[in-house]
C-alpha atoms as a PDB file:
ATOM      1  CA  UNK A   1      14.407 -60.767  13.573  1.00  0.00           C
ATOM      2  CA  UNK A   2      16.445 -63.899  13.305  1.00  0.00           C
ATOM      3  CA  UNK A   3      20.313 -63.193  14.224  1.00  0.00           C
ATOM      4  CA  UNK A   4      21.802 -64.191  10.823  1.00  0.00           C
ATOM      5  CA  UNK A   5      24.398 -66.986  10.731  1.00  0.00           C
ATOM      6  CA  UNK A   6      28.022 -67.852   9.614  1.00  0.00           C
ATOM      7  CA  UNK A   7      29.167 -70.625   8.010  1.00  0.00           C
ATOM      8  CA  UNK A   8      32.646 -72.008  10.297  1.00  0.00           C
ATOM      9  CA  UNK A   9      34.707 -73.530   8.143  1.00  0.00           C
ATOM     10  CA  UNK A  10      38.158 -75.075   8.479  1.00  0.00           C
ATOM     11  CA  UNK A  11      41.582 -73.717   7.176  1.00  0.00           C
ATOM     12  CA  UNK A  12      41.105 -76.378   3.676  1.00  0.00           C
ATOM     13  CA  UNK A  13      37.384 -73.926   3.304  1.00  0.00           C
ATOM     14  CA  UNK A  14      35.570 -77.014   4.102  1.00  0.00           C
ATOM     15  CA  UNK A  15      32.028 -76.018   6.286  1.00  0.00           C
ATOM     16  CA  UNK A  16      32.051 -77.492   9.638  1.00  0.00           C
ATOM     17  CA  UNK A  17      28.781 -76.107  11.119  1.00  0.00           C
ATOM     18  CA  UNK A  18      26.886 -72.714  11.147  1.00  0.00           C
ATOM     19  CA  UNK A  19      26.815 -70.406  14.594  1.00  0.00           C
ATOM     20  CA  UNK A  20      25.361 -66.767  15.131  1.00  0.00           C
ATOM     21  CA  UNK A  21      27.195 -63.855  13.620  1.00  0.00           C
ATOM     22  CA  UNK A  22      28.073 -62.342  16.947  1.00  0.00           C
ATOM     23  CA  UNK A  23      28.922 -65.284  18.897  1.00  0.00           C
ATOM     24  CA  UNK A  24      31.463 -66.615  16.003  1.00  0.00           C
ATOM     25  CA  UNK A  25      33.024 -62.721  16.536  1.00  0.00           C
ATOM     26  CA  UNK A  26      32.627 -63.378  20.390  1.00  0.00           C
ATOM     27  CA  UNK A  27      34.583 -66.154  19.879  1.00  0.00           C
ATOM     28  CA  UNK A  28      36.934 -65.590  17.244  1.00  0.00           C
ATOM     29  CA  UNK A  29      35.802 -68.469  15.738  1.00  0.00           C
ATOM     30  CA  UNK A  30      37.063 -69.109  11.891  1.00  0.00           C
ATOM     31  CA  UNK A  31      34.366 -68.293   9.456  1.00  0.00           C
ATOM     32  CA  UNK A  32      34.071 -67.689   5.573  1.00  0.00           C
ATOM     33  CA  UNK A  33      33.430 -64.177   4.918  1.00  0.00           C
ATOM     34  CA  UNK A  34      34.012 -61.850   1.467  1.00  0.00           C
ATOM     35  CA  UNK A  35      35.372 -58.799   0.459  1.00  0.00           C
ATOM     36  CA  UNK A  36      34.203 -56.871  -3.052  1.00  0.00           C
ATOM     37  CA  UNK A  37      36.149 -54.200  -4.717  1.00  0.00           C
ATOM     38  CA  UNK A  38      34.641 -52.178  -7.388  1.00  0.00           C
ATOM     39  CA  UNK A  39      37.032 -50.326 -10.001  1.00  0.00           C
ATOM     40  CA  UNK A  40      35.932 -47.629 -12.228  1.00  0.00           C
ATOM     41  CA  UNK A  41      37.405 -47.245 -15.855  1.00  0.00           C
ATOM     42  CA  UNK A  42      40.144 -44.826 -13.827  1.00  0.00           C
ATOM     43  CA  UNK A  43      40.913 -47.666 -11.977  1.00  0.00           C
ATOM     44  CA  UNK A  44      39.864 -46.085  -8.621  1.00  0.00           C
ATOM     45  CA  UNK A  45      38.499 -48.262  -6.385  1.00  0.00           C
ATOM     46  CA  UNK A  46      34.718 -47.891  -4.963  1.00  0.00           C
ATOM     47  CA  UNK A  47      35.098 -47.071  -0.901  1.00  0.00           C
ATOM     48  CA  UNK A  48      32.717 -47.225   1.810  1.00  0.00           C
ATOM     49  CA  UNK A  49      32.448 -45.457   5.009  1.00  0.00           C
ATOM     50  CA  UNK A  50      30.257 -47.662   7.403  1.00  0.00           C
ATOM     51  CA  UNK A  51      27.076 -46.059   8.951  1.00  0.00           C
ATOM     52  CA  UNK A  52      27.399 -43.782  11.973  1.00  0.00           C
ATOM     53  CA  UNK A  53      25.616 -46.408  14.132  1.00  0.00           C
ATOM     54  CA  UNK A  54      27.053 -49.827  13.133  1.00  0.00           C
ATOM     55  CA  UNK A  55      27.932 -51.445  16.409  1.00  0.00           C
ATOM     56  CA  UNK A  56      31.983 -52.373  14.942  1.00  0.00           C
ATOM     57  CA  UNK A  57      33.893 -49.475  13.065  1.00  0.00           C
ATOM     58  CA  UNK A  58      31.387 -47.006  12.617  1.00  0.00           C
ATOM     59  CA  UNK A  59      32.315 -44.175  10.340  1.00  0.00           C
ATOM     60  CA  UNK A  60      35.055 -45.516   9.278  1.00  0.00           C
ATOM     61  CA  UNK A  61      36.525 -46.296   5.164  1.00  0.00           C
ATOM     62  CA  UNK A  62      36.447 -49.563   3.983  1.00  0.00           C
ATOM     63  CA  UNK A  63      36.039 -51.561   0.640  1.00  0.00           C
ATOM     64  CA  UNK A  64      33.220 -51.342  -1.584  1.00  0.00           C
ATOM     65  CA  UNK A  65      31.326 -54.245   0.508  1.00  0.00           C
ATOM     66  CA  UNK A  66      32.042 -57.040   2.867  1.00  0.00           C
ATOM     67  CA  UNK A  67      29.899 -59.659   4.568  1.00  0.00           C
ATOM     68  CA  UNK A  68      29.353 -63.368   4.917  1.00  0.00           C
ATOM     69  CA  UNK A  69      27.969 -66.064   2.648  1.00  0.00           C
ATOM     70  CA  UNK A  70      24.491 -67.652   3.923  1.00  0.00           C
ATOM     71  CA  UNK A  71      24.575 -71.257   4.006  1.00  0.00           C
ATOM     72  CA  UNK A  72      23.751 -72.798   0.452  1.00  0.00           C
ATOM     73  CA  UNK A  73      25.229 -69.185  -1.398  1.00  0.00           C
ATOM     74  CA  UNK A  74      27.664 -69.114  -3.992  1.00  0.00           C
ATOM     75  CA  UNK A  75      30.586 -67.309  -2.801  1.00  0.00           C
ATOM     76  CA  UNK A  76      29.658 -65.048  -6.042  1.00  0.00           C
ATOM     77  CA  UNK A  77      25.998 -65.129  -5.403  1.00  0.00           C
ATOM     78  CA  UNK A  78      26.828 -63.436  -1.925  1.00  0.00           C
ATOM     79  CA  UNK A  79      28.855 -60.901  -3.152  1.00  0.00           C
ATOM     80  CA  UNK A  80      26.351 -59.647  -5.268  1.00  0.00           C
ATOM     81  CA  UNK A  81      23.855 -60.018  -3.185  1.00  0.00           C
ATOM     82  CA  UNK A  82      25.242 -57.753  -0.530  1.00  0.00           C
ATOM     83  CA  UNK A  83      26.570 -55.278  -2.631  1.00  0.00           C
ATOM     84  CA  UNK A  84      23.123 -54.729  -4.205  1.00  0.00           C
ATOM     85  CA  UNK A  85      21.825 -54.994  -0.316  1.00  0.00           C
ATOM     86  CA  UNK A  86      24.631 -52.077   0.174  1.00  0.00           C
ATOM     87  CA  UNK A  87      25.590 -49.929  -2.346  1.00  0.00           C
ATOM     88  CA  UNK A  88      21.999 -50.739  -4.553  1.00  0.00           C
ATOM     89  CA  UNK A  89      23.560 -51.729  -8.021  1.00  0.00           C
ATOM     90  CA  UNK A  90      25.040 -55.089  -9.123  1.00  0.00           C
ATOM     91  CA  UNK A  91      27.969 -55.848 -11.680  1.00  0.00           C
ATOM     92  CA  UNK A  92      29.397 -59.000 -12.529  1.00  0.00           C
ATOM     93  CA  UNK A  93      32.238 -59.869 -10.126  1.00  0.00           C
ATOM     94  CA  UNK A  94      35.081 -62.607  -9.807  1.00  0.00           C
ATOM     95  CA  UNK A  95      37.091 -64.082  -7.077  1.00  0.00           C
ATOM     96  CA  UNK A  96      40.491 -63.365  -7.386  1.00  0.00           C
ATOM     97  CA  UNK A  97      41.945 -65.175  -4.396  1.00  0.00           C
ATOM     98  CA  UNK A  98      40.963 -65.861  -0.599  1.00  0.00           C
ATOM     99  CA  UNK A  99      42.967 -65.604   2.737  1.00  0.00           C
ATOM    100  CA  UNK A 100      42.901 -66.542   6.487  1.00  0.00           C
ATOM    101  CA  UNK A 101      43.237 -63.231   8.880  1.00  0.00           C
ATOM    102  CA  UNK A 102      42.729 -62.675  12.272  1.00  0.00           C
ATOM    103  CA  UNK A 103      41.711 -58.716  13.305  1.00  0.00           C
ATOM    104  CA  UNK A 104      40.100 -57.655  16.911  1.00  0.00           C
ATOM    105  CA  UNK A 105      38.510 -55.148  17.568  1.00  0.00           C
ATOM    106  CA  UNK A 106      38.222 -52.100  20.251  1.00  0.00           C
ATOM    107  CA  UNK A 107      35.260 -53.773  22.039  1.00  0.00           C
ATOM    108  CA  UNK A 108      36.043 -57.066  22.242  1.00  0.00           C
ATOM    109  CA  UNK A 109      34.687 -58.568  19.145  1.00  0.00           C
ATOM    110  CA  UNK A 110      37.160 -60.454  16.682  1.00  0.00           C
ATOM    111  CA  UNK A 111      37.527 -60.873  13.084  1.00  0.00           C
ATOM    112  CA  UNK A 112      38.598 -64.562  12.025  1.00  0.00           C
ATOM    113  CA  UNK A 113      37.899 -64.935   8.861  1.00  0.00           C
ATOM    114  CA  UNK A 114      38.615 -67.056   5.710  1.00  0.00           C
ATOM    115  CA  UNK A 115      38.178 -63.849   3.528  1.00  0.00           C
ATOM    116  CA  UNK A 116      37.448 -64.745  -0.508  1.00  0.00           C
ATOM    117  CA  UNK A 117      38.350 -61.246  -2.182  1.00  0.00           C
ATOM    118  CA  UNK A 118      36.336 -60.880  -5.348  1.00  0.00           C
ATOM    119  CA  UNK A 119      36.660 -57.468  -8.218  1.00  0.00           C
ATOM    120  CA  UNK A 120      34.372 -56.532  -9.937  1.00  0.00           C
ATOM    121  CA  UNK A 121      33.634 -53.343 -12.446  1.00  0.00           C
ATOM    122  CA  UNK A 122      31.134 -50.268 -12.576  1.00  0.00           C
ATOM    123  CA  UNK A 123      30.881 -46.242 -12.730  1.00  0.00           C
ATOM    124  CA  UNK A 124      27.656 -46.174 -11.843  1.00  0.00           C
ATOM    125  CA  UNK A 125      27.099 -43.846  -8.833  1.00  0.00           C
ATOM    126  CA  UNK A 126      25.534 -46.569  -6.214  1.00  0.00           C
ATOM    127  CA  UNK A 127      22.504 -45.786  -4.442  1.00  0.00           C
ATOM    128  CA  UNK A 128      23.458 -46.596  -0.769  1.00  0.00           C
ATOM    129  CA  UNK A 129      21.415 -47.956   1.960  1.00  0.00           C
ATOM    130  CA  UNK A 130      22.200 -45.521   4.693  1.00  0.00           C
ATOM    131  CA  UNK A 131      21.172 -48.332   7.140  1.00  0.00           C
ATOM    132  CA  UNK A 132      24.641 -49.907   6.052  1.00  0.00           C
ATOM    133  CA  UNK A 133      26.813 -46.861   4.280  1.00  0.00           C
ATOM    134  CA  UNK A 134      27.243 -43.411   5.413  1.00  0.00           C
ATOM    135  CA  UNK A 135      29.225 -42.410   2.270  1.00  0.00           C
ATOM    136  CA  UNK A 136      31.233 -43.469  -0.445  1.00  0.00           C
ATOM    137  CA  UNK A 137      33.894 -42.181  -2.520  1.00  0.00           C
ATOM    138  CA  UNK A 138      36.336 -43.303  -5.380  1.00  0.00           C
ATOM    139  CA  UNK A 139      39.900 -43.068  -4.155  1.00  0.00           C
ATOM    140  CA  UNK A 140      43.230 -44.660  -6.436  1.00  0.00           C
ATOM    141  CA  UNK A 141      44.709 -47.481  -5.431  1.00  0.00           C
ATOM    142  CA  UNK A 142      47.982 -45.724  -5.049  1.00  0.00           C
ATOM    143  CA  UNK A 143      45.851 -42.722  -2.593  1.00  0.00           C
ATOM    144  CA  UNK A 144      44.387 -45.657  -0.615  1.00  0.00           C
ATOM    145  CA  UNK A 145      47.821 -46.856  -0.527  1.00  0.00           C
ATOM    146  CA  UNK A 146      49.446 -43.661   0.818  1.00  0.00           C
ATOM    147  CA  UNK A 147      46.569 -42.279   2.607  1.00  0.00           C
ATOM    148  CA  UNK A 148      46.666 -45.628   4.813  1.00  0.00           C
ATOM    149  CA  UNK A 149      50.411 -45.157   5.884  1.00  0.00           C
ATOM    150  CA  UNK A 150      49.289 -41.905   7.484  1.00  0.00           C
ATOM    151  CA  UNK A 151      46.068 -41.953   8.155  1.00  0.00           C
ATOM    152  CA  UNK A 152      45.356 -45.985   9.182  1.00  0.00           C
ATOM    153  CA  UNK A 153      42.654 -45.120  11.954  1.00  0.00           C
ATOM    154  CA  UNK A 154      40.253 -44.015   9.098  1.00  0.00           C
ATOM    155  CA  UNK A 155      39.911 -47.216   7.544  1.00  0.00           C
ATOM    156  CA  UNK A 156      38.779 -50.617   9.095  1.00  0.00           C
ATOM    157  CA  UNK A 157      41.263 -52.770  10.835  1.00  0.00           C
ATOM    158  CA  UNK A 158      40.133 -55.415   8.181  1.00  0.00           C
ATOM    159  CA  UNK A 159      40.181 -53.104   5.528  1.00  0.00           C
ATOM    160  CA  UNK A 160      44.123 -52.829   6.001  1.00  0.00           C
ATOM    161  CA  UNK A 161      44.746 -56.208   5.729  1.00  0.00           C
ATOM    162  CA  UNK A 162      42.542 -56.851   2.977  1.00  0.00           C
ATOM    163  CA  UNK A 163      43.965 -54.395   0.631  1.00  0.00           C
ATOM    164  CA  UNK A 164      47.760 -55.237   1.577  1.00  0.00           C
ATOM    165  CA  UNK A 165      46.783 -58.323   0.320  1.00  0.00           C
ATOM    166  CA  UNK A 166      44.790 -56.984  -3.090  1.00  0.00           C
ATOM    167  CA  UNK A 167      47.561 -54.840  -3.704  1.00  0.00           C
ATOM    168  CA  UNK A 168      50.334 -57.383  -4.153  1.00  0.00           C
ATOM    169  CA  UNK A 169      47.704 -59.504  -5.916  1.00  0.00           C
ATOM    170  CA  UNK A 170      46.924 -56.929  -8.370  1.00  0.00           C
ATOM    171  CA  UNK A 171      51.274 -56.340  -8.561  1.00  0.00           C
ATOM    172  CA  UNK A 172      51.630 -59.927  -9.448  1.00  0.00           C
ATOM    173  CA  UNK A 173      48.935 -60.225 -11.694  1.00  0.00           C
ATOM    174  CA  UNK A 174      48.086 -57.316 -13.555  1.00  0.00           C
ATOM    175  CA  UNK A 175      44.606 -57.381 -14.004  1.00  0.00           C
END
């Protein structure tokens, strides 16, 4: 199988080549990536817990999905693409806002990613693909909140900085 590819960017968002998935984390190389949370009508947010045998952060809590656009894919069309791929159900979603971090990893690999963080909304119960997701749960944004201050090693270093960031936007904007 064909390593997939990321699409490096620059800090304007603008492509400036593709390279393998693994190198670009080898490398810390900046590349466009996404992050989808799912609310329910409780506003509780849709988590993840990554698959036992994911080679980066296995087992631990994340958002509802993450991943990285393909070259020629809507930063939309990706996010529901992999959430199907992941969590096997699709909603509508929308990009709220997107972000430059920088996260590495226990073994080496690094995060650098232009992150667009898109919301979308569902209470379906998702169908996961255990290849991808171990579990799920919904948690409130307030729990996530608290439950990180105490229990950070649960959740995914990118996870962290993700939802610091959705958290103040959802403060300022009240959506």
């Amino acid at each position: 199988m064909k390593e997939e590819q990321v699409i490096l960017v620059n800090e304007k968002d603008e492509p400036i080549g593709l390279m393998n998935k693994l190198e670009a984390h080898e490398k810390a190389v900046l590349h466009r990536a996404f992050s989808v949370f799912v609310l329910n009508d409780k506003n509780e947010v849709m988590l993840q817990q990554r698959a036992h045998h994911k080679y980066h952060s296995p087992l631990l809590w994340t958002n509802t999905c993450c991943s990285h656009q393909r070259a020629g894919e809507t930063n939309l069309e990706a996010g529901k693409r992999r959430l199907f791929e992941e969590m096997g159900f699709i909603t509508e979603l929308k990009e709220l806002f997107h972000f430059i971090y920088k996260a590495p990893f226990d073994n080496g690999l690094t995060e650098h990613e232009l992150d667009h963080v898109m919301i979308g909304y569902s209470n379906e119960k998702p169908q996961i693909n255990s290849d991808e997701v171990e579990s799920w749960k919904w948690m409130s944004i307030e729990a996530i909140k608290d439950d990180m201050r105490v229990n950070p090693s649960v959740y995914t270093v990118w996870f962290r900085i993700i939802f610091d960031e959705f958290y103040h936007y959802l403060e300022d904007h009240k959506i």
